[in-house]
PDB file of N, CA and C in Angstrom:
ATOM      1  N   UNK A   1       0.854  -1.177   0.000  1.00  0.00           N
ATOM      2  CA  UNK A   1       0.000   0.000   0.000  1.00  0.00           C
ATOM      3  C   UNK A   1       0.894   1.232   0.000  1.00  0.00           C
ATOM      4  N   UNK A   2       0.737   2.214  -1.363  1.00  0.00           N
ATOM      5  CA  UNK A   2       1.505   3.009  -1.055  1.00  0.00           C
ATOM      6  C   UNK A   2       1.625   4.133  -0.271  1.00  0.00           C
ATOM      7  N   UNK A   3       0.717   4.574   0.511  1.00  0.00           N
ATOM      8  CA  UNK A   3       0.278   5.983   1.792  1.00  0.00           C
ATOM      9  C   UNK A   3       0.612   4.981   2.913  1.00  0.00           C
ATOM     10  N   UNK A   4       0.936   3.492   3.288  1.00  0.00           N
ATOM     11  CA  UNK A   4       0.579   2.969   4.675  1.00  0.00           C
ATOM     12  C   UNK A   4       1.677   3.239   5.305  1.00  0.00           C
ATOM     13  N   UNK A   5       1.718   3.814   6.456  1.00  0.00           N
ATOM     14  CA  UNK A   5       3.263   4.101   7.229  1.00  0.00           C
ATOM     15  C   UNK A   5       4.003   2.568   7.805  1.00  0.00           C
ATOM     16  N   UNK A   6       3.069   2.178   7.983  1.00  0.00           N
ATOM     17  CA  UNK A   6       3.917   0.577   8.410  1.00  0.00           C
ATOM     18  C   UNK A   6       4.307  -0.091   7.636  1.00  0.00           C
ATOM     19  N   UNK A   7       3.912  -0.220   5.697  1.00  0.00           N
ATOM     20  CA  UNK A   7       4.570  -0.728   4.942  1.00  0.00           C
ATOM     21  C   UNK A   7       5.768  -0.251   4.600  1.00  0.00           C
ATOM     22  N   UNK A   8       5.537   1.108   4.680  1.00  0.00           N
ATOM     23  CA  UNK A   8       6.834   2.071   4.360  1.00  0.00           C
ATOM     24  C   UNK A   8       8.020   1.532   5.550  1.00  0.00           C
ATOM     25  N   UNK A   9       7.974   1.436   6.286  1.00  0.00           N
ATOM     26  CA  UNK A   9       8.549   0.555   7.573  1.00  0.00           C
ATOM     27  C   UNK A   9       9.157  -0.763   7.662  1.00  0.00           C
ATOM     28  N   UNK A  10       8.201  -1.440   6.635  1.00  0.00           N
ATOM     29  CA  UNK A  10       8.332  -2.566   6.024  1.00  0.00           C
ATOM     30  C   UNK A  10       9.656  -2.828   4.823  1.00  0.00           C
ATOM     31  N   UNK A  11       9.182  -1.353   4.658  1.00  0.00           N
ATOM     32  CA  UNK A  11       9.762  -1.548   3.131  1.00  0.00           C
ATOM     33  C   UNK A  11      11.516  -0.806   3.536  1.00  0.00           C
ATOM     34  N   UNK A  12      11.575  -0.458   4.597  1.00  0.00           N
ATOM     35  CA  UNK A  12      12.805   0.490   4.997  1.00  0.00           C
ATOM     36  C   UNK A  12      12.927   1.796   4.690  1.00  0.00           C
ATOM     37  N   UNK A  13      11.411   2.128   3.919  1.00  0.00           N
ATOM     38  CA  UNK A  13      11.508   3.892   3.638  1.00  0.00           C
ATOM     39  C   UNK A  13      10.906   5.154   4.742  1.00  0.00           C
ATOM     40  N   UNK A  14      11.019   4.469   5.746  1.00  0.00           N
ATOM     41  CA  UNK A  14      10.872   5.361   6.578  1.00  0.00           C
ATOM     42  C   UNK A  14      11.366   4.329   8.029  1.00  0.00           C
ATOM     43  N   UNK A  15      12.154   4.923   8.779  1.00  0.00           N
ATOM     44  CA  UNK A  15      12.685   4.860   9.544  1.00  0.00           C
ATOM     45  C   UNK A  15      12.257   4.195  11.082  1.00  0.00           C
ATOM     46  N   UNK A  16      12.770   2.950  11.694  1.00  0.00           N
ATOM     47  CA  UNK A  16      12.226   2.397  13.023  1.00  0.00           C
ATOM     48  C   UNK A  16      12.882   1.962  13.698  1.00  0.00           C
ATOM     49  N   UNK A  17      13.231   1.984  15.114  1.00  0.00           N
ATOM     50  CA  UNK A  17      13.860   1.044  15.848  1.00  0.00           C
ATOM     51  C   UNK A  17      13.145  -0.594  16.347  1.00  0.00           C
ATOM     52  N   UNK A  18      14.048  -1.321  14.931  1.00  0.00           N
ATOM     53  CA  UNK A  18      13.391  -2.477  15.115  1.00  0.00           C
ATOM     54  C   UNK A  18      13.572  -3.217  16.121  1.00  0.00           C
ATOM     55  N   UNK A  19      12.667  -4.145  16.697  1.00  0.00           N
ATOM     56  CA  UNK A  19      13.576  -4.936  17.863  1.00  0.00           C
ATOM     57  C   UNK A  19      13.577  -6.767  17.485  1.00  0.00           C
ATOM     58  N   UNK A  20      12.704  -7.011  15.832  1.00  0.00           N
ATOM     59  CA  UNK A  20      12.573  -8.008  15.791  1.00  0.00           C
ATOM     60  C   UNK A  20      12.147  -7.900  14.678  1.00  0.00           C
ATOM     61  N   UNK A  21      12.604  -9.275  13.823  1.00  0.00           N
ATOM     62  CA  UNK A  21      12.072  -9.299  12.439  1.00  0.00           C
ATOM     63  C   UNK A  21      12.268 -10.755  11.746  1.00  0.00           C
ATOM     64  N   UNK A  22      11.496 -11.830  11.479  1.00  0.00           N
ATOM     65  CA  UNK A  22      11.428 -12.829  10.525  1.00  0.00           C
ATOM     66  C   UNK A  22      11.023 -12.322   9.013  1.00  0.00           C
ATOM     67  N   UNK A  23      10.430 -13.622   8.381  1.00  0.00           N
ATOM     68  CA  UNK A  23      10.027 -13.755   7.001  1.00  0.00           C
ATOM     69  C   UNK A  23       9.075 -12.769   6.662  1.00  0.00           C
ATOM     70  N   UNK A  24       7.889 -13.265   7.763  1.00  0.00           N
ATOM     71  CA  UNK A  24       6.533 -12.708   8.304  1.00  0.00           C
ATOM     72  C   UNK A  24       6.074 -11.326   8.453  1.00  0.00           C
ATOM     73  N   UNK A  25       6.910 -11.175   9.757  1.00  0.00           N
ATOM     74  CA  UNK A  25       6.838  -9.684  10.735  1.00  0.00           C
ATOM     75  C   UNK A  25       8.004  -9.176  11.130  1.00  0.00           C
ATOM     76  N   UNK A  26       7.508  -7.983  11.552  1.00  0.00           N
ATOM     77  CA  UNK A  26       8.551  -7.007  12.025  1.00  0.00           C
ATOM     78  C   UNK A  26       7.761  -6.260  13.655  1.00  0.00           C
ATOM     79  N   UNK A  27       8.531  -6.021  14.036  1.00  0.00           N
ATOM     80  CA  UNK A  27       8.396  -5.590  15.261  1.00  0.00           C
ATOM     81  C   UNK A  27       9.373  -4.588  15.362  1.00  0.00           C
ATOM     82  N   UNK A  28       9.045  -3.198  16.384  1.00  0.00           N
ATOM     83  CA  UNK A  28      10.050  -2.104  16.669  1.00  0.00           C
ATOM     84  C   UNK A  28       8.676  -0.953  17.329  1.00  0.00           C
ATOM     85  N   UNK A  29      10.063  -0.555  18.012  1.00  0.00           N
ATOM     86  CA  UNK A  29       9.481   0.431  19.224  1.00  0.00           C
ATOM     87  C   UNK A  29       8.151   1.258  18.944  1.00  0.00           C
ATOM     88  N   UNK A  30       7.390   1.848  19.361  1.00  0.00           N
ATOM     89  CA  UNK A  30       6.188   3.055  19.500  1.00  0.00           C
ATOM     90  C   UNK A  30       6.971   3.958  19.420  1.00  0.00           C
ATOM     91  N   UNK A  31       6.667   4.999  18.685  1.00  0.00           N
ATOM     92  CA  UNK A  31       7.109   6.537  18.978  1.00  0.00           C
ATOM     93  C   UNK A  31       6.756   7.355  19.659  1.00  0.00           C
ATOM     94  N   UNK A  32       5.540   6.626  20.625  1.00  0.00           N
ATOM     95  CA  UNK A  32       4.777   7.557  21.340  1.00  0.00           C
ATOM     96  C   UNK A  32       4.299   6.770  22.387  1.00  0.00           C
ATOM     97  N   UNK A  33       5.158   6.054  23.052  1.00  0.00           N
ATOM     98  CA  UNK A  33       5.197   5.009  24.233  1.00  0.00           C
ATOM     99  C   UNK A  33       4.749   5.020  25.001  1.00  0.00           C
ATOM    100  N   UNK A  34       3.454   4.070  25.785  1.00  0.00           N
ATOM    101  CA  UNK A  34       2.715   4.380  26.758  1.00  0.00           C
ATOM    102  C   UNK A  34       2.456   3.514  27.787  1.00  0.00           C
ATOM    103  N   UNK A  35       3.980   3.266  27.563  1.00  0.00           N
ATOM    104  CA  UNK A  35       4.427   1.990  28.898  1.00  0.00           C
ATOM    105  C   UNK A  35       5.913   2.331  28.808  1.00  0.00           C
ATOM    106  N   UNK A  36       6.806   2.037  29.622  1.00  0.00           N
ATOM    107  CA  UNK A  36       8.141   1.734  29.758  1.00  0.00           C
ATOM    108  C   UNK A  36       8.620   1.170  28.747  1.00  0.00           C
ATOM    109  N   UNK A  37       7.519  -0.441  28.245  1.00  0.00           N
ATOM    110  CA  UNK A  37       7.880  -0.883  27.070  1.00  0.00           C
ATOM    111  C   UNK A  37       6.936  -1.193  26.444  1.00  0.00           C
ATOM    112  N   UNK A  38       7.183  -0.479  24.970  1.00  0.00           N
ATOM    113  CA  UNK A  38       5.827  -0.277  23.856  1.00  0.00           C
ATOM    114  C   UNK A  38       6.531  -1.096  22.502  1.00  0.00           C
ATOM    115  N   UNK A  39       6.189  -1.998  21.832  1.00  0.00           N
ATOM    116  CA  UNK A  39       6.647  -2.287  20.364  1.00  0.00           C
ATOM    117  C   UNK A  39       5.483  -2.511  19.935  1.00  0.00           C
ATOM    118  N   UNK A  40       5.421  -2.516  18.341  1.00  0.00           N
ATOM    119  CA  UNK A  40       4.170  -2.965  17.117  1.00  0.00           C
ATOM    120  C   UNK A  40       4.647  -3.774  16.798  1.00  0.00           C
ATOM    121  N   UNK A  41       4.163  -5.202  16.663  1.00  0.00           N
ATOM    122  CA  UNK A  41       4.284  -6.520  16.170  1.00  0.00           C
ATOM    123  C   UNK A  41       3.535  -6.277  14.923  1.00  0.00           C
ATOM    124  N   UNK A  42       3.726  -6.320  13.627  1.00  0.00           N
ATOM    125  CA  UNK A  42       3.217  -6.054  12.244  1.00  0.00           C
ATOM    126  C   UNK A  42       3.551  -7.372  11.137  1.00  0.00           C
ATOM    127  N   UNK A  43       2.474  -7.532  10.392  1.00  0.00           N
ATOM    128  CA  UNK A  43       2.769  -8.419   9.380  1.00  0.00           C
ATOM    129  C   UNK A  43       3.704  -7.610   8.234  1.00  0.00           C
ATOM    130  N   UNK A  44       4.245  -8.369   7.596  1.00  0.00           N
ATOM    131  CA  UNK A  44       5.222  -7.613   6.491  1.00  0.00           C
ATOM    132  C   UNK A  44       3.970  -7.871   4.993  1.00  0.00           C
ATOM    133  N   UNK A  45       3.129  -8.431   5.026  1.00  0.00           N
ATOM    134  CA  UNK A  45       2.035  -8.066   4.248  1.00  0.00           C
ATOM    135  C   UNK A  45       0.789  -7.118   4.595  1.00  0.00           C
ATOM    136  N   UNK A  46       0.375  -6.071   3.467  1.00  0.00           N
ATOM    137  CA  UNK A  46      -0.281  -5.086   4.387  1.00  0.00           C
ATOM    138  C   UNK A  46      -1.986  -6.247   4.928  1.00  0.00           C
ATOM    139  N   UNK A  47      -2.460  -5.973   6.025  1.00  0.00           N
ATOM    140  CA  UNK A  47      -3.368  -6.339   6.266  1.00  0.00           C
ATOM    141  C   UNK A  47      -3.939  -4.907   6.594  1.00  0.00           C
ATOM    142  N   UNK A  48      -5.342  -4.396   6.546  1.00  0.00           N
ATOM    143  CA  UNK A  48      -5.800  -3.594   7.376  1.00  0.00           C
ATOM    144  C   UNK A  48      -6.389  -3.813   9.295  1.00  0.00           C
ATOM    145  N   UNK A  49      -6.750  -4.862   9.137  1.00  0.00           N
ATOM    146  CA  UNK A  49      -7.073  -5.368  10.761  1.00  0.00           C
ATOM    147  C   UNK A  49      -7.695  -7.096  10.645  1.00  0.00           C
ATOM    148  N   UNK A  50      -7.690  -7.084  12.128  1.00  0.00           N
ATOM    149  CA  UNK A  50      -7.727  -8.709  12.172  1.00  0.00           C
ATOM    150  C   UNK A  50      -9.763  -8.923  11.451  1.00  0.00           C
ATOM    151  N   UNK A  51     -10.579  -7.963  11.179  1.00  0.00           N
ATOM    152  CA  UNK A  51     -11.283  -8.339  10.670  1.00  0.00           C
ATOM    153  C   UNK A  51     -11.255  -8.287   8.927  1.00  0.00           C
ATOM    154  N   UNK A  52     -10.564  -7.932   8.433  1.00  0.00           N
ATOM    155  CA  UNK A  52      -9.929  -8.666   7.355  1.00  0.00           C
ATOM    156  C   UNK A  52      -9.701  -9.697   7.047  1.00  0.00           C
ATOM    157  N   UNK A  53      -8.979 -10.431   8.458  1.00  0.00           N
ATOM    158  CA  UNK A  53      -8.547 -11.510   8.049  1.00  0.00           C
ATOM    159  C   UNK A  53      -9.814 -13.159   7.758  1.00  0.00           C
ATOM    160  N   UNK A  54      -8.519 -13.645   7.371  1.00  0.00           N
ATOM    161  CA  UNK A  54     -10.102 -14.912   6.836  1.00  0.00           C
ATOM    162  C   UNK A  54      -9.101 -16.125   7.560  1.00  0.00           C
ATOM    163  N   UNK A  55      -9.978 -17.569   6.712  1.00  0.00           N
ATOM    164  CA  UNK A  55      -9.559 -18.914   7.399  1.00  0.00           C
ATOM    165  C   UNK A  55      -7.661 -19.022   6.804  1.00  0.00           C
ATOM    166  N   UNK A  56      -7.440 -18.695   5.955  1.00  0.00           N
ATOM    167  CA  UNK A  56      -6.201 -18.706   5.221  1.00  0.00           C
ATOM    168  C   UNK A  56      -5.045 -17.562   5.673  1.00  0.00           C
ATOM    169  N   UNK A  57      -5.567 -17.024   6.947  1.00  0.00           N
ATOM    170  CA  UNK A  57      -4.300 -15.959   7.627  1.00  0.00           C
ATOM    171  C   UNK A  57      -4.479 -16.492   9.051  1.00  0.00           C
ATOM    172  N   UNK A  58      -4.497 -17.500   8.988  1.00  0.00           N
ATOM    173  CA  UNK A  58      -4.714 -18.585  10.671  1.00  0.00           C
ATOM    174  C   UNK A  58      -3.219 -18.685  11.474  1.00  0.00           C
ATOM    175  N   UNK A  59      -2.605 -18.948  10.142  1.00  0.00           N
ATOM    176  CA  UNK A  59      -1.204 -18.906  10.657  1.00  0.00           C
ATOM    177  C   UNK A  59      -0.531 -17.738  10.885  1.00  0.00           C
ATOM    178  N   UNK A  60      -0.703 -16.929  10.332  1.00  0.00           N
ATOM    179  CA  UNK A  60      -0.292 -15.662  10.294  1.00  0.00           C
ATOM    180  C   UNK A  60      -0.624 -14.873  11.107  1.00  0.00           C
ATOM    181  N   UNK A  61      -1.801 -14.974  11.994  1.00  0.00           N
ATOM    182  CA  UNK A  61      -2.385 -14.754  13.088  1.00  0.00           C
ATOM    183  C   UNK A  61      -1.520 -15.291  13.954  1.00  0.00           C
ATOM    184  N   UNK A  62      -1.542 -16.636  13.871  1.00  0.00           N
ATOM    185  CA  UNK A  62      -0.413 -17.446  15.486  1.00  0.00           C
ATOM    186  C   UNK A  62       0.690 -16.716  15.612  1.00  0.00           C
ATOM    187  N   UNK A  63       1.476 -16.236  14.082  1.00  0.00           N
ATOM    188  CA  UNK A  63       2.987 -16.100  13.915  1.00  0.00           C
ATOM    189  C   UNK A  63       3.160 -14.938  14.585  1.00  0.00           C
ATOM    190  N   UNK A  64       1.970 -13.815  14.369  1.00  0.00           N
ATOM    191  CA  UNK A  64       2.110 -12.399  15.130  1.00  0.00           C
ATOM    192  C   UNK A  64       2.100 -12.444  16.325  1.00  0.00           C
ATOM    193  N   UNK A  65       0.997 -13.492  16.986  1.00  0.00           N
ATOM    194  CA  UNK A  65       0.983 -14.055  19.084  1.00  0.00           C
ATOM    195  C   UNK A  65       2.078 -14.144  18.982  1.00  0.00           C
ATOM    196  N   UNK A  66       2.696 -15.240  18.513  1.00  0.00           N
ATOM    197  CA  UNK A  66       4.073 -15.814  18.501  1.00  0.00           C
ATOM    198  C   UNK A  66       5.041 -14.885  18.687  1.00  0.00           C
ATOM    199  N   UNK A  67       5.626 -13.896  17.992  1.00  0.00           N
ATOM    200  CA  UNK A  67       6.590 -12.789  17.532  1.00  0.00           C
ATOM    201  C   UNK A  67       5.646 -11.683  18.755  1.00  0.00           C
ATOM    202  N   UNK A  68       4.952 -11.631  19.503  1.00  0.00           N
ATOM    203  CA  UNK A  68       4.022 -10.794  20.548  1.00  0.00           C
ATOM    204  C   UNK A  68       5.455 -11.159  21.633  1.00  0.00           C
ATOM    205  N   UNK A  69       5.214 -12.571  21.991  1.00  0.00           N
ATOM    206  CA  UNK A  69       5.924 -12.811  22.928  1.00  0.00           C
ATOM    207  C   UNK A  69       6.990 -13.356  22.798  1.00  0.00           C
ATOM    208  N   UNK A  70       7.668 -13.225  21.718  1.00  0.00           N
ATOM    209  CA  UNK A  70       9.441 -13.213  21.944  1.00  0.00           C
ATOM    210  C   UNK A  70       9.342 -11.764  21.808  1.00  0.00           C
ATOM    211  N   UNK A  71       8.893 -10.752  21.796  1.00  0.00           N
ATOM    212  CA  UNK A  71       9.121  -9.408  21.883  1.00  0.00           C
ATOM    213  C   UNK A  71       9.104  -9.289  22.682  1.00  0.00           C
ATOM    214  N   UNK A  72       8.254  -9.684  23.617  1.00  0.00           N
ATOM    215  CA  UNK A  72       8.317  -9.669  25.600  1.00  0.00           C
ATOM    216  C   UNK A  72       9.118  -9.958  26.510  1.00  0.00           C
ATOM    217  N   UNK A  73       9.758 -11.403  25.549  1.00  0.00           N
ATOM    218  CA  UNK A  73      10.890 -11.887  25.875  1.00  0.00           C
ATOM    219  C   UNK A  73      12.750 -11.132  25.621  1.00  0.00           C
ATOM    220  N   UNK A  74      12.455 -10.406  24.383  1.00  0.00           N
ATOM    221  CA  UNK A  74      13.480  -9.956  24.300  1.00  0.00           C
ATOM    222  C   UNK A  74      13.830  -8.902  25.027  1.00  0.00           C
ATOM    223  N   UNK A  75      12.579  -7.712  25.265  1.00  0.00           N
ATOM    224  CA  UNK A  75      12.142  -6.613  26.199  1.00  0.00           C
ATOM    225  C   UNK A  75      12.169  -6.466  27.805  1.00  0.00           C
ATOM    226  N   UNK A  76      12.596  -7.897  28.084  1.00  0.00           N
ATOM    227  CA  UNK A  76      12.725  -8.062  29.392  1.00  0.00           C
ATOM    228  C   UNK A  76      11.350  -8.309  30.465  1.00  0.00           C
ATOM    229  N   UNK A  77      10.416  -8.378  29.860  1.00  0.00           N
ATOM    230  CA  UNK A  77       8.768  -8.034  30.423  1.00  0.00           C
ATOM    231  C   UNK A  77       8.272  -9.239  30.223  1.00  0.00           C
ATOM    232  N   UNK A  78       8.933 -10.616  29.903  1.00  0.00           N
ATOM    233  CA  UNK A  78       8.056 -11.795  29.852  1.00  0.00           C
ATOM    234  C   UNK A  78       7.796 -12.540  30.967  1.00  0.00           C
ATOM    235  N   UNK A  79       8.742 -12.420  31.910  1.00  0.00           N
ATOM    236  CA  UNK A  79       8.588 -13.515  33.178  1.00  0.00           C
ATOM    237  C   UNK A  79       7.361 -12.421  34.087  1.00  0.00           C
ATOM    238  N   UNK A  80       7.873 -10.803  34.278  1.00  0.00           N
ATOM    239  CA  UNK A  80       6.659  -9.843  34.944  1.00  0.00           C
ATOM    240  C   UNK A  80       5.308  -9.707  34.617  1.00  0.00           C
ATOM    241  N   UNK A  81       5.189  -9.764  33.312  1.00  0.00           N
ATOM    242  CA  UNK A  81       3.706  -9.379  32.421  1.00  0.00           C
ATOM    243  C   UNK A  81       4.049  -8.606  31.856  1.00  0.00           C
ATOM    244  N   UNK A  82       3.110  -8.670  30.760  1.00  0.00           N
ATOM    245  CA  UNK A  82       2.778  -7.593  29.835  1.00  0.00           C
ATOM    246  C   UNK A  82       1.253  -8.048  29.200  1.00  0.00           C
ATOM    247  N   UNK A  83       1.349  -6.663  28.256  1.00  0.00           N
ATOM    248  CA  UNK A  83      -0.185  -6.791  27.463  1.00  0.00           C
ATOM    249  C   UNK A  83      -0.010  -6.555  26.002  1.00  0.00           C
ATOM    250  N   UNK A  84      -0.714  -7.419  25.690  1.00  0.00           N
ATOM    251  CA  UNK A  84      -0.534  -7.620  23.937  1.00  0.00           C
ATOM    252  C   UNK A  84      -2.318  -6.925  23.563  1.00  0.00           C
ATOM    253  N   UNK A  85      -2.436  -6.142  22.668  1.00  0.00           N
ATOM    254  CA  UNK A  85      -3.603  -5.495  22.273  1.00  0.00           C
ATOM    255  C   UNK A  85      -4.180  -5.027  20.671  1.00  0.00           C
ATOM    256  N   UNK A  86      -4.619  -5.476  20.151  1.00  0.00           N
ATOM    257  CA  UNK A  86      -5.178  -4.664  18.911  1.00  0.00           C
ATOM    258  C   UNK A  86      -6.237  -3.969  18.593  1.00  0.00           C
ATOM    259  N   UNK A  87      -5.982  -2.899  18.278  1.00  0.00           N
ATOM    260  CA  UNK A  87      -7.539  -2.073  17.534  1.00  0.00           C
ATOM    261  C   UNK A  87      -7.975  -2.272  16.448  1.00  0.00           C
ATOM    262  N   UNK A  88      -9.302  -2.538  16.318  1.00  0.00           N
ATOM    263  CA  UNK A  88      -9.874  -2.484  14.898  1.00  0.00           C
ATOM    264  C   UNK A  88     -10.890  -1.488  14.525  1.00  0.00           C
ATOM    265  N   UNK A  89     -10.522  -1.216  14.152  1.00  0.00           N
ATOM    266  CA  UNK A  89     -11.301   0.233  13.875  1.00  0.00           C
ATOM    267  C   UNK A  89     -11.349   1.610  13.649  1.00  0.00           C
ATOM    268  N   UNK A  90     -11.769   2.563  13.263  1.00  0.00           N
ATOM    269  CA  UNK A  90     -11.977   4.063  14.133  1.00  0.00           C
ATOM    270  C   UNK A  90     -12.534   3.846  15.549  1.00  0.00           C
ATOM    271  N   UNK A  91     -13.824   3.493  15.645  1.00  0.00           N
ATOM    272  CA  UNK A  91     -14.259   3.345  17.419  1.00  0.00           C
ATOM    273  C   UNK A  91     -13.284   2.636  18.070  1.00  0.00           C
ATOM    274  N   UNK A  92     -12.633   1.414  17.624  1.00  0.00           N
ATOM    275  CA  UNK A  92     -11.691   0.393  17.984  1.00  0.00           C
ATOM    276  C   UNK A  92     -10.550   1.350  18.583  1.00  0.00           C
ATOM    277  N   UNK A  93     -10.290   1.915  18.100  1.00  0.00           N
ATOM    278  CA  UNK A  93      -9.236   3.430  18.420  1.00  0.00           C
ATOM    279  C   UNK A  93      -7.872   2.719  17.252  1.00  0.00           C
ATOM    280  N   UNK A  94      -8.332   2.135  16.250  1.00  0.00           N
ATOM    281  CA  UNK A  94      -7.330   1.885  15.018  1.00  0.00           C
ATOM    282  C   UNK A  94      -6.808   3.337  14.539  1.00  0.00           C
ATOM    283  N   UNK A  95      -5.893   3.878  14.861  1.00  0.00           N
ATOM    284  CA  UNK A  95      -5.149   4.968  13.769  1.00  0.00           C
ATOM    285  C   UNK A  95      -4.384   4.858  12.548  1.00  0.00           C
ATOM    286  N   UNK A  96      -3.632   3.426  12.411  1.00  0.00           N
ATOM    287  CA  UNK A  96      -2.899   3.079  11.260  1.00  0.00           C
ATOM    288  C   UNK A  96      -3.307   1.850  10.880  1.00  0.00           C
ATOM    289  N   UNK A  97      -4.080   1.981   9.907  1.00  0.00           N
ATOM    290  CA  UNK A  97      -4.974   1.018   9.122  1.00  0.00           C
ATOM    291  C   UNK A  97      -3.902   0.068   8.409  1.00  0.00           C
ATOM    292  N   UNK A  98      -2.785  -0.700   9.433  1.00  0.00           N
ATOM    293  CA  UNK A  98      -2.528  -1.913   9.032  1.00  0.00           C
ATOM    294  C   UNK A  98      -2.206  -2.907  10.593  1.00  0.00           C
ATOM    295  N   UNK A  99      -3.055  -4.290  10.087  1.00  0.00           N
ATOM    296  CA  UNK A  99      -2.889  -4.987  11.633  1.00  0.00           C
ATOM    297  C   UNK A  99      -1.635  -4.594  11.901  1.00  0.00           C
ATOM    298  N   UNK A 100      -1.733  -4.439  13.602  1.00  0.00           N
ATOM    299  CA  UNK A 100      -0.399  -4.528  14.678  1.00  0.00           C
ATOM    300  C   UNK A 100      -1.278  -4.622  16.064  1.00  0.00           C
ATOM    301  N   UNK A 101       0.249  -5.150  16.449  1.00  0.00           N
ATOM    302  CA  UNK A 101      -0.289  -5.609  18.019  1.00  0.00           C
ATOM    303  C   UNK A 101       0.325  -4.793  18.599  1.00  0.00           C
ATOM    304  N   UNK A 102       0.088  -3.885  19.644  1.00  0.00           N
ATOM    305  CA  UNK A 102       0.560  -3.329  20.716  1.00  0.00           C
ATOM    306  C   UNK A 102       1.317  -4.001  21.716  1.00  0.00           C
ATOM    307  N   UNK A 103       2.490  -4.303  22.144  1.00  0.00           N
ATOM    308  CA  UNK A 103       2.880  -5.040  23.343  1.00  0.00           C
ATOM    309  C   UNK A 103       3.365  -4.057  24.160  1.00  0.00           C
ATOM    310  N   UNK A 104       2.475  -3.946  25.439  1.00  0.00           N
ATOM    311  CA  UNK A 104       3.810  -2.993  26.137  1.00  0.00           C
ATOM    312  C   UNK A 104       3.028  -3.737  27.618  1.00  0.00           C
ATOM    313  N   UNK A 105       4.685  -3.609  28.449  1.00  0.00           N
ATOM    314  CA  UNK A 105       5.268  -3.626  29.905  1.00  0.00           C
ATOM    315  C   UNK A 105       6.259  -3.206  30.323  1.00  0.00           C
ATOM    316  N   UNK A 106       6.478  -3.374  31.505  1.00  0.00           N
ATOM    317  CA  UNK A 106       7.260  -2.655  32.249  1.00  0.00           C
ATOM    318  C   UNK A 106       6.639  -1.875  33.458  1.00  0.00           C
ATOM    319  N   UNK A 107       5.596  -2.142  33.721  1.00  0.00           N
ATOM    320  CA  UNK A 107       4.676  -1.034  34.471  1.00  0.00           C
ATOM    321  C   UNK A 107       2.992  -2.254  34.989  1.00  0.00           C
ATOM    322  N   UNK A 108       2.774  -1.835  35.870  1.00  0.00           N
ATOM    323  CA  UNK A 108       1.098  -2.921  35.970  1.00  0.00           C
ATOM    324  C   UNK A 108       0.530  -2.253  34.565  1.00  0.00           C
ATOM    325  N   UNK A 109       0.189  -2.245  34.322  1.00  0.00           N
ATOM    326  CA  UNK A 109      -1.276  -2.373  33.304  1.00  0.00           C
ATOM    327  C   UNK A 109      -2.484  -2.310  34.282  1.00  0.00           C
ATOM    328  N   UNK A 110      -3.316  -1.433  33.816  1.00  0.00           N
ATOM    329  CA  UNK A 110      -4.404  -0.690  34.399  1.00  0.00           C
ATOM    330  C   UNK A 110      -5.959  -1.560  33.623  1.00  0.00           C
ATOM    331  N   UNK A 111      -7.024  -1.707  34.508  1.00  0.00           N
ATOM    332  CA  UNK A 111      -8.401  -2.675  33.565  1.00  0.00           C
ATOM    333  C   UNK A 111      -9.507  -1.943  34.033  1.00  0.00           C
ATOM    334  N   UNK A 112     -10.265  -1.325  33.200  1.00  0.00           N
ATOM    335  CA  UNK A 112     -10.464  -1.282  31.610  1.00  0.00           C
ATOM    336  C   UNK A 112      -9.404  -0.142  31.288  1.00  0.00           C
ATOM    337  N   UNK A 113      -8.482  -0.426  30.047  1.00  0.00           N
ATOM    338  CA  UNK A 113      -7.689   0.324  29.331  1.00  0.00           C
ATOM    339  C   UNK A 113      -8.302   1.904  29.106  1.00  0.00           C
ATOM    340  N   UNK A 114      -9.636   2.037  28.767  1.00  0.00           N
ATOM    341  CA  UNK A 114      -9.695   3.291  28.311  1.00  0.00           C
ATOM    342  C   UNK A 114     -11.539   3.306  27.041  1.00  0.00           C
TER     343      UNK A 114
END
């Protein structure tokens, strides 16, 4: 997609501190961090959100949980907690219309989010 900031990200034309990256996904910091520790777990294909997805992105779904928590793990926040989160939507509070997961810890986590 050519306007999507996370493909551009994807693609290396715009700039991220990655903290993780396979075939799949990429992962790297929030720019606007709202935990101690914030990364976007992202597919390297654009998706817009997990209601997009169908029976044939099943795996691709696991691979992002998956890559959720070796990000937790690498971040230091896996044995304490953390919270893995996605928006879908405008109401959803989606701002960048391509799936990502929110992971952030370092801090309790507060219920209901907001």
């Amino acid at each position: 997609m050519g306007d999507c900031l996370f493909c551009k990200i994807v693609e290396r034309k715009v700039p991220a501190t990655v903290v993780y990256e396979d075939d799949h996904t990429v992962a790297f910091d929030d720019i606007h961090p709202q935990a101690p520790v914030h990364a976007l777990v992202i597919p390297k294909r654009h998706v817009v959100a997990v209601r997009d997805c169908g029976e044939e992105d099943e795996a691709l779904l696991g691979k992002l949980l998956l890559t959720c928590a070796k990000v937790a793990r690498l971040k230091g926040v896996a044995d304490s907690g953390y919270r893995i989160v996605t928006n879908t939507g405008k109401d959803g509070g989606q701002t960048v219309f391509h799936l990502h997961f929110h992971v952030t810890g370092g801090r309790p986590m507060r219920w209901p989010p907001g």
